[in-house]
N, C-alpha and C. Protein backbone atom coordinates (compact mmCIF):
# COMPACT_ATOMS: atom_id res chain seq x y z
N UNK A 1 -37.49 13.95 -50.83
CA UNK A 1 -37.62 14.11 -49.40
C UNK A 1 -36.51 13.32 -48.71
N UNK A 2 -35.66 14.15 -47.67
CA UNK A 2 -35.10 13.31 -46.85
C UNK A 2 -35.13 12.56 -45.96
N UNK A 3 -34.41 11.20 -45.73
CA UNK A 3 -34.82 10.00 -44.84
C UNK A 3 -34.40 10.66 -43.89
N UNK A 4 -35.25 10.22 -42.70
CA UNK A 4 -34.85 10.40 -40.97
C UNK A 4 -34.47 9.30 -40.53
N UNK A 5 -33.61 9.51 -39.72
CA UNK A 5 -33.17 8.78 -38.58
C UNK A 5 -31.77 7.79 -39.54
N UNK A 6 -31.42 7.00 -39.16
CA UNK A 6 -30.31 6.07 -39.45
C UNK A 6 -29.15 6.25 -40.09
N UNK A 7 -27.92 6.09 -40.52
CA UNK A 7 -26.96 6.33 -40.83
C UNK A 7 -26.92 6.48 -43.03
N UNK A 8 -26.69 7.28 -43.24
CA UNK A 8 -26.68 7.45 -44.88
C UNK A 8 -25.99 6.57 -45.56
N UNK A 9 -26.38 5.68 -46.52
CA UNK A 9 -25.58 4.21 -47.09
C UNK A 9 -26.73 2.94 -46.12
N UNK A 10 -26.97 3.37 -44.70
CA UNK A 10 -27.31 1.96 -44.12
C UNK A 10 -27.04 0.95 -43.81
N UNK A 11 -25.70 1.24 -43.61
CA UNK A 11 -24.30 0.87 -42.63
C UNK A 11 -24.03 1.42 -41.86
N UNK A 12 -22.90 0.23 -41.03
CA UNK A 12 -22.30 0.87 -39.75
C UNK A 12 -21.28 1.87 -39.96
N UNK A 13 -21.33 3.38 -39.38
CA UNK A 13 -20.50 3.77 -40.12
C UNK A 13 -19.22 3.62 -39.53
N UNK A 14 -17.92 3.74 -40.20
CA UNK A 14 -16.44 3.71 -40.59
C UNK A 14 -15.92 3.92 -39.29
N UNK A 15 -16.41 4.75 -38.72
CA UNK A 15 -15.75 5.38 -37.60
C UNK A 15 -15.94 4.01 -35.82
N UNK A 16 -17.22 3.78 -36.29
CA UNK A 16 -17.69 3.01 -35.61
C UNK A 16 -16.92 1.59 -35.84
N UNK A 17 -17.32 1.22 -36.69
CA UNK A 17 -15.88 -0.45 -37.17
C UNK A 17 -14.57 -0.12 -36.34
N UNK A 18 -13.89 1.28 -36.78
CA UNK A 18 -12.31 1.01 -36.40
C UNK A 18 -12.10 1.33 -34.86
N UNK A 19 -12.95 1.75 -34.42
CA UNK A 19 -13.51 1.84 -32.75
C UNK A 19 -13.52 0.13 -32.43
N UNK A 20 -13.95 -0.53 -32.87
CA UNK A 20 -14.34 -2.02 -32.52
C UNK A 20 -13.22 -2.81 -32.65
N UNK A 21 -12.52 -2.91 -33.88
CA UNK A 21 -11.09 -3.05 -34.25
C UNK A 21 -10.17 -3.05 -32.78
N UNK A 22 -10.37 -1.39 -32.70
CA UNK A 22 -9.10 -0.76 -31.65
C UNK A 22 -9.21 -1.39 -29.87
N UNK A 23 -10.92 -1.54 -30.11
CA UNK A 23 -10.96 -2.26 -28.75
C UNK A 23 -10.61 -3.34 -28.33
N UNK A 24 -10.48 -4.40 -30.00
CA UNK A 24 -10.35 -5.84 -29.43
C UNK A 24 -8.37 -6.11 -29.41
N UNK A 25 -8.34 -4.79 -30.42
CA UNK A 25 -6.60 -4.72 -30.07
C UNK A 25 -6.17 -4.61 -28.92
N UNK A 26 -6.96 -3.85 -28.31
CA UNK A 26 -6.85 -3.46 -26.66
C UNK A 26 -6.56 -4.22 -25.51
N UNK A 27 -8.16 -5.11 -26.15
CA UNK A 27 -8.19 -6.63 -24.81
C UNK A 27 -6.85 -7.09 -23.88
N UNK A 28 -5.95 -7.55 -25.13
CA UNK A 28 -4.44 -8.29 -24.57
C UNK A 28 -3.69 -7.44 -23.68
N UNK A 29 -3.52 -6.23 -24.17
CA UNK A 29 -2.76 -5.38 -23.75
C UNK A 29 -3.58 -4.80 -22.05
N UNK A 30 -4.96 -4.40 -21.88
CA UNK A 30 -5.51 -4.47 -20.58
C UNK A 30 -5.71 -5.87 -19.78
N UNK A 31 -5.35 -6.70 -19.59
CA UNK A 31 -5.15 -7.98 -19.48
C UNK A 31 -4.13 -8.34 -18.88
N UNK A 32 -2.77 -8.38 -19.61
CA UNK A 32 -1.45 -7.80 -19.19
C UNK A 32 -1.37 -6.77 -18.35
N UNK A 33 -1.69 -5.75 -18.02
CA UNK A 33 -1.76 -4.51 -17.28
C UNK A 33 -2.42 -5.34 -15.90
N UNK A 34 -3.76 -5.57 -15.97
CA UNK A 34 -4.38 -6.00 -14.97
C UNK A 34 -3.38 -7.35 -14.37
N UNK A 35 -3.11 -8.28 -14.99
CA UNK A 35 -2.07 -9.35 -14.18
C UNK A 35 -0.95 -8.66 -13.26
N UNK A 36 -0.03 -7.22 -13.95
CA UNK A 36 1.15 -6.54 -13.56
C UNK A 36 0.15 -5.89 -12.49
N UNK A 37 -0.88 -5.27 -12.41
CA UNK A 37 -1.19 -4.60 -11.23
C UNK A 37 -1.81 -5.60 -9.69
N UNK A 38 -2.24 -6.80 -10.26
CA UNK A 38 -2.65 -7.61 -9.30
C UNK A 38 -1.29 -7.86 -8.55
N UNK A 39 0.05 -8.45 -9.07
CA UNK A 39 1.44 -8.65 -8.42
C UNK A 39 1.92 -7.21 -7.66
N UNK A 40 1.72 -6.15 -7.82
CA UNK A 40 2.21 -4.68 -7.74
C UNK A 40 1.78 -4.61 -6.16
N UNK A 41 2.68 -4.30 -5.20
CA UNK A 41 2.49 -3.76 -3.85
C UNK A 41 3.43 -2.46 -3.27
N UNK A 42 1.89 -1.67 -2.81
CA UNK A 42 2.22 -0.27 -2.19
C UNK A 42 2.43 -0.49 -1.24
N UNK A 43 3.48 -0.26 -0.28
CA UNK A 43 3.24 0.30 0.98
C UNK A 43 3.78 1.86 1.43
N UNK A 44 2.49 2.02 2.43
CA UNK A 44 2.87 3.30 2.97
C UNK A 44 2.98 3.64 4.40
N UNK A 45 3.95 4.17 5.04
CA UNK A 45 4.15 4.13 6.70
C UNK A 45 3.69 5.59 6.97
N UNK A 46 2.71 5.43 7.55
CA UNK A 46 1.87 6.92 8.20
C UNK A 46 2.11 6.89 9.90
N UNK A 47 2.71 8.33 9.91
CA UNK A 47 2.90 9.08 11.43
C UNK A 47 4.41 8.00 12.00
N UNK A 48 5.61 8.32 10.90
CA UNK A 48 6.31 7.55 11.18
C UNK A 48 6.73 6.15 11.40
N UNK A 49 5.56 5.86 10.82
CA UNK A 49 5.61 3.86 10.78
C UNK A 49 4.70 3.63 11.69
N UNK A 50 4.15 4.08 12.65
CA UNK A 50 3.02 3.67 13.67
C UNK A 50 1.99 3.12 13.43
N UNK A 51 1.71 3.48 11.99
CA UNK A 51 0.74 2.35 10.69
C UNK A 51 1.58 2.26 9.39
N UNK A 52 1.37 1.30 9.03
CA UNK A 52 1.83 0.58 8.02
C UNK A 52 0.92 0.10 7.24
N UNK A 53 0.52 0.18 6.03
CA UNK A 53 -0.53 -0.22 5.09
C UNK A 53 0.12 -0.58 4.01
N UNK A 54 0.00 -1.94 3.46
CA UNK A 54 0.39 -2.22 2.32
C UNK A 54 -0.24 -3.03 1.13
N UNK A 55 -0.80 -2.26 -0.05
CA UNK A 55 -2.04 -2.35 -0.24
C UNK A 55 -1.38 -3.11 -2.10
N UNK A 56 -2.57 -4.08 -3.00
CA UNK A 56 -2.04 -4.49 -4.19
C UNK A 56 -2.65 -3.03 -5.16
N UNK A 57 -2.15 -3.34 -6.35
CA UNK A 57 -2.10 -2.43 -7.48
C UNK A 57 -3.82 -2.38 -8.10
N UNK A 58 -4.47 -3.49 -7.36
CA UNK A 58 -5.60 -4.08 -7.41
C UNK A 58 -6.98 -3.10 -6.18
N UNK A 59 -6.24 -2.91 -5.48
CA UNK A 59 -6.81 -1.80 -4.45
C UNK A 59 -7.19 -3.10 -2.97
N UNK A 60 -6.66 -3.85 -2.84
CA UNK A 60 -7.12 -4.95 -1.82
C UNK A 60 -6.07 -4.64 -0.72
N UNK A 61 -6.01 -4.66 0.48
CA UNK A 61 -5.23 -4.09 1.50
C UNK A 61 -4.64 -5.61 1.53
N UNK A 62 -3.30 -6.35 1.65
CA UNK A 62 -2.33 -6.76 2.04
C UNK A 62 -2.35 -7.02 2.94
N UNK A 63 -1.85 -6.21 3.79
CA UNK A 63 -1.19 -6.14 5.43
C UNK A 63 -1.46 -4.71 6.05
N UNK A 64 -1.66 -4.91 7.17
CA UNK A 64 -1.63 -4.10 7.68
C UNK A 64 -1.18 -3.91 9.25
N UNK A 65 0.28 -3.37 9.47
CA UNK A 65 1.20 -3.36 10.49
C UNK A 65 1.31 -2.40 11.59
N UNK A 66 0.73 -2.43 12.70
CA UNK A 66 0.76 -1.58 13.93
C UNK A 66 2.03 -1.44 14.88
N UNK A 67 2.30 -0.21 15.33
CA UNK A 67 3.21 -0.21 16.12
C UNK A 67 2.54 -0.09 17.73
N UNK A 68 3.06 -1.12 18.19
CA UNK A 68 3.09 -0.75 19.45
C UNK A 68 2.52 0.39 20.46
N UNK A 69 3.21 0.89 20.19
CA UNK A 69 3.15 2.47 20.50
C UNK A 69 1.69 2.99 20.66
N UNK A 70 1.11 2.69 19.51
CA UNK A 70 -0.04 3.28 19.12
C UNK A 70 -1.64 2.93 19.28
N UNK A 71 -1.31 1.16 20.00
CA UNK A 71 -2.41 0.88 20.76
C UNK A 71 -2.75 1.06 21.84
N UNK A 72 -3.77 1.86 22.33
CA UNK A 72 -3.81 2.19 23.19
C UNK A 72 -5.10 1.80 23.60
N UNK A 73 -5.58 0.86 24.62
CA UNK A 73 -6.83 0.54 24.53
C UNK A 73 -7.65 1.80 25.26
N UNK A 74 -7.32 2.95 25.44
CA UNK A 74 -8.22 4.00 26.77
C UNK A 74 -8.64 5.04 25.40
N UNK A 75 -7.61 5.20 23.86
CA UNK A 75 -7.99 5.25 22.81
C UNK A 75 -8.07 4.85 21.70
N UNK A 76 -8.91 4.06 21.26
CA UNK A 76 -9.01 3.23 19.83
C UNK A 76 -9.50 4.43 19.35
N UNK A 77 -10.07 5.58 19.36
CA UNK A 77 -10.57 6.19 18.32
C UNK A 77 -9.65 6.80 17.58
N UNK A 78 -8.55 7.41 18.41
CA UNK A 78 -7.18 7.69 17.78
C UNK A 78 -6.34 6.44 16.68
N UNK A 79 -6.65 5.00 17.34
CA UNK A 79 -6.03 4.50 15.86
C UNK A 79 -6.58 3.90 15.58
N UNK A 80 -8.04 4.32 15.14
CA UNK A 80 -8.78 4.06 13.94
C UNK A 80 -8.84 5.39 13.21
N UNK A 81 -8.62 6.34 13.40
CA UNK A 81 -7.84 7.54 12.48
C UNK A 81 -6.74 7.03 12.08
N UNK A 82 -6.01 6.78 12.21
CA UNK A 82 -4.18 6.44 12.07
C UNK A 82 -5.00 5.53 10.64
N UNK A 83 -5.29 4.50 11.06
CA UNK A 83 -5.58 3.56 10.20
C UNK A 83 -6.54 4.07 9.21
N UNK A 84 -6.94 4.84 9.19
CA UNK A 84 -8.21 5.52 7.96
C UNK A 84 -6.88 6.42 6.74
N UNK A 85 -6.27 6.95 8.06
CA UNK A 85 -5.40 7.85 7.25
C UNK A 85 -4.42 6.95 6.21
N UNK A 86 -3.88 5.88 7.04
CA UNK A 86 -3.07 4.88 6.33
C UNK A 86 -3.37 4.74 4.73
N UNK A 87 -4.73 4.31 4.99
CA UNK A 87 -5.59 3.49 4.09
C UNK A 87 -5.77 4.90 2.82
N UNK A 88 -5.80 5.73 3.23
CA UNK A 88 -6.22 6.54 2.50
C UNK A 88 -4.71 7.45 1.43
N UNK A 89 -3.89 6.89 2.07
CA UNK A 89 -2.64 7.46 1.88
C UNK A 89 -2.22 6.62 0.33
N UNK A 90 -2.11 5.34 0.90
CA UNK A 90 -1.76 4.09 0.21
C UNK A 90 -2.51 4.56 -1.12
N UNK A 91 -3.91 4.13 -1.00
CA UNK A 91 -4.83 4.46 -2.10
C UNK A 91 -4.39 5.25 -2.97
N UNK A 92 -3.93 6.64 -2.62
CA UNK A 92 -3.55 7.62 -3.74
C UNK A 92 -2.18 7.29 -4.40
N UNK A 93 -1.24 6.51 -3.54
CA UNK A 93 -0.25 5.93 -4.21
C UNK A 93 -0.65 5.20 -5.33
N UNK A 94 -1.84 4.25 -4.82
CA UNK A 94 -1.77 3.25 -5.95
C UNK A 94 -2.56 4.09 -7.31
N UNK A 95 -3.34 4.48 -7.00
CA UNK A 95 -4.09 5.16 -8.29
C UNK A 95 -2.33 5.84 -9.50
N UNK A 96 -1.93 6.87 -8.14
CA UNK A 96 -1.16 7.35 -8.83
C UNK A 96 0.15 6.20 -9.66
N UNK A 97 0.25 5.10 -9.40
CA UNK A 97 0.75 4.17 -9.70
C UNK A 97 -0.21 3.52 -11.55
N UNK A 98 -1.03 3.10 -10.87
CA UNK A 98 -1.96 2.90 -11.41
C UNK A 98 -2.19 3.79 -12.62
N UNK A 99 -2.00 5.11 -12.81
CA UNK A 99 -2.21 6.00 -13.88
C UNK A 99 -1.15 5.70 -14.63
N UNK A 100 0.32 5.59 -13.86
CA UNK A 100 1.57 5.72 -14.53
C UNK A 100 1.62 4.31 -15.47
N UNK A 101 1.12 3.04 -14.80
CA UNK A 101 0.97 1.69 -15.48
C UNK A 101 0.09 1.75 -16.75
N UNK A 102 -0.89 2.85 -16.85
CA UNK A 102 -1.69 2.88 -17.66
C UNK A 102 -1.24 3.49 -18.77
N UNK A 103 -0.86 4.71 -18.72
CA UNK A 103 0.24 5.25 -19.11
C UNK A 103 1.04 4.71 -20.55
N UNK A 104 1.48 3.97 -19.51
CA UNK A 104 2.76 3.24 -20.07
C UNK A 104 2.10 2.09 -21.60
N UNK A 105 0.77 1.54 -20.96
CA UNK A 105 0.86 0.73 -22.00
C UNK A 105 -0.33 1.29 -23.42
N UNK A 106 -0.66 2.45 -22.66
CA UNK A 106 -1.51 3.30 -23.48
C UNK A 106 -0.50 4.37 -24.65
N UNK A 107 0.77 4.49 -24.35
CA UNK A 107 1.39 5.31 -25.10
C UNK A 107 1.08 7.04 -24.23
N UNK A 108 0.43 6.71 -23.11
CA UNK A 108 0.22 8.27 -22.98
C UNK A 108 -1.16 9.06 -23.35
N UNK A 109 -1.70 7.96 -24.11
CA UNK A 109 -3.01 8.16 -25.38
C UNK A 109 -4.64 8.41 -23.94
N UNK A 110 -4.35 8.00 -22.88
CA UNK A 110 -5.55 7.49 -22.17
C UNK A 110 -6.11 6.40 -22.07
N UNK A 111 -7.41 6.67 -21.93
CA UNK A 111 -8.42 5.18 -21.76
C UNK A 111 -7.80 4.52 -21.01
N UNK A 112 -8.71 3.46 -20.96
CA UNK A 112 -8.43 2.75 -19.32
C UNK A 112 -9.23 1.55 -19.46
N UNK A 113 -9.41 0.72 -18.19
CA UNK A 113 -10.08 -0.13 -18.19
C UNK A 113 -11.25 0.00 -16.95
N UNK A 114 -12.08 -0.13 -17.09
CA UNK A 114 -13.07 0.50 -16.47
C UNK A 114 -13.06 -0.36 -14.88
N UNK A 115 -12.89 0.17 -13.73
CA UNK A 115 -13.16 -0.64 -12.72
C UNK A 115 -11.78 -0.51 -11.94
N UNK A 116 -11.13 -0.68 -12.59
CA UNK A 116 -9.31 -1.04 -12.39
C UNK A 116 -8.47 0.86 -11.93
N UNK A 117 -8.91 1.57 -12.65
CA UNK A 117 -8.22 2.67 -12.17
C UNK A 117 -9.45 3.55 -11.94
């Protein structure tokens, strides 16, 4: 009669070990990545520079630079759009940044670090 449930031998199997291996190879190398993306700054000038958003590789907004122009106290609702858009602009830079950094130290292979991209 055949046993149910658990792995045949009653070990961890093979596949599972070099998974564990590959992760702790990993550690240093996402580590490194995460230090290079914390230093890393996007900026992006939306509607001609009238916002300015300049955001870390980390996703934390920097600065953020208004023109003149564009305050208008009779409409803030207009640049709090400006500024949504900013924000939202930046962001896809950094991801897309962010993929390419990953990228790079992944070989191209994937995976990631969970939280970070």
């Amino acid at each position: 009669m055949a046993k149910r449930g658990g792995f045949p031998g009653g070990g961890m199997p093979g596949n599972m070990a070099n998974q564990m291996k590959k992760a702790q190879k990993k550690q240093p190398q996402e580590e490194e990545l995460s230090k290079v993306m914390e230093n890393y700054q996007i900026k992006e000038n939306y509607e001609g520079g009238a916002v300015e958003v300049t955001m870390s590789g980390t996703k934390k907004i920097t600065k953020v630079k208004l023109d003149e122009e564009v305050v208008d106290p009779d409409d803030v609702e207009m640049l709090e759009d400006l500024i949504v858009a900013a924000v939202n602009e930046v962001l896809e830079k950094v991801d897309e940044a962010s993929a390419a950094a990953m990228s790079k130290f992944t070989g191209g292979m994937g995976g990631g670090m969970p939280g970070l991209f």
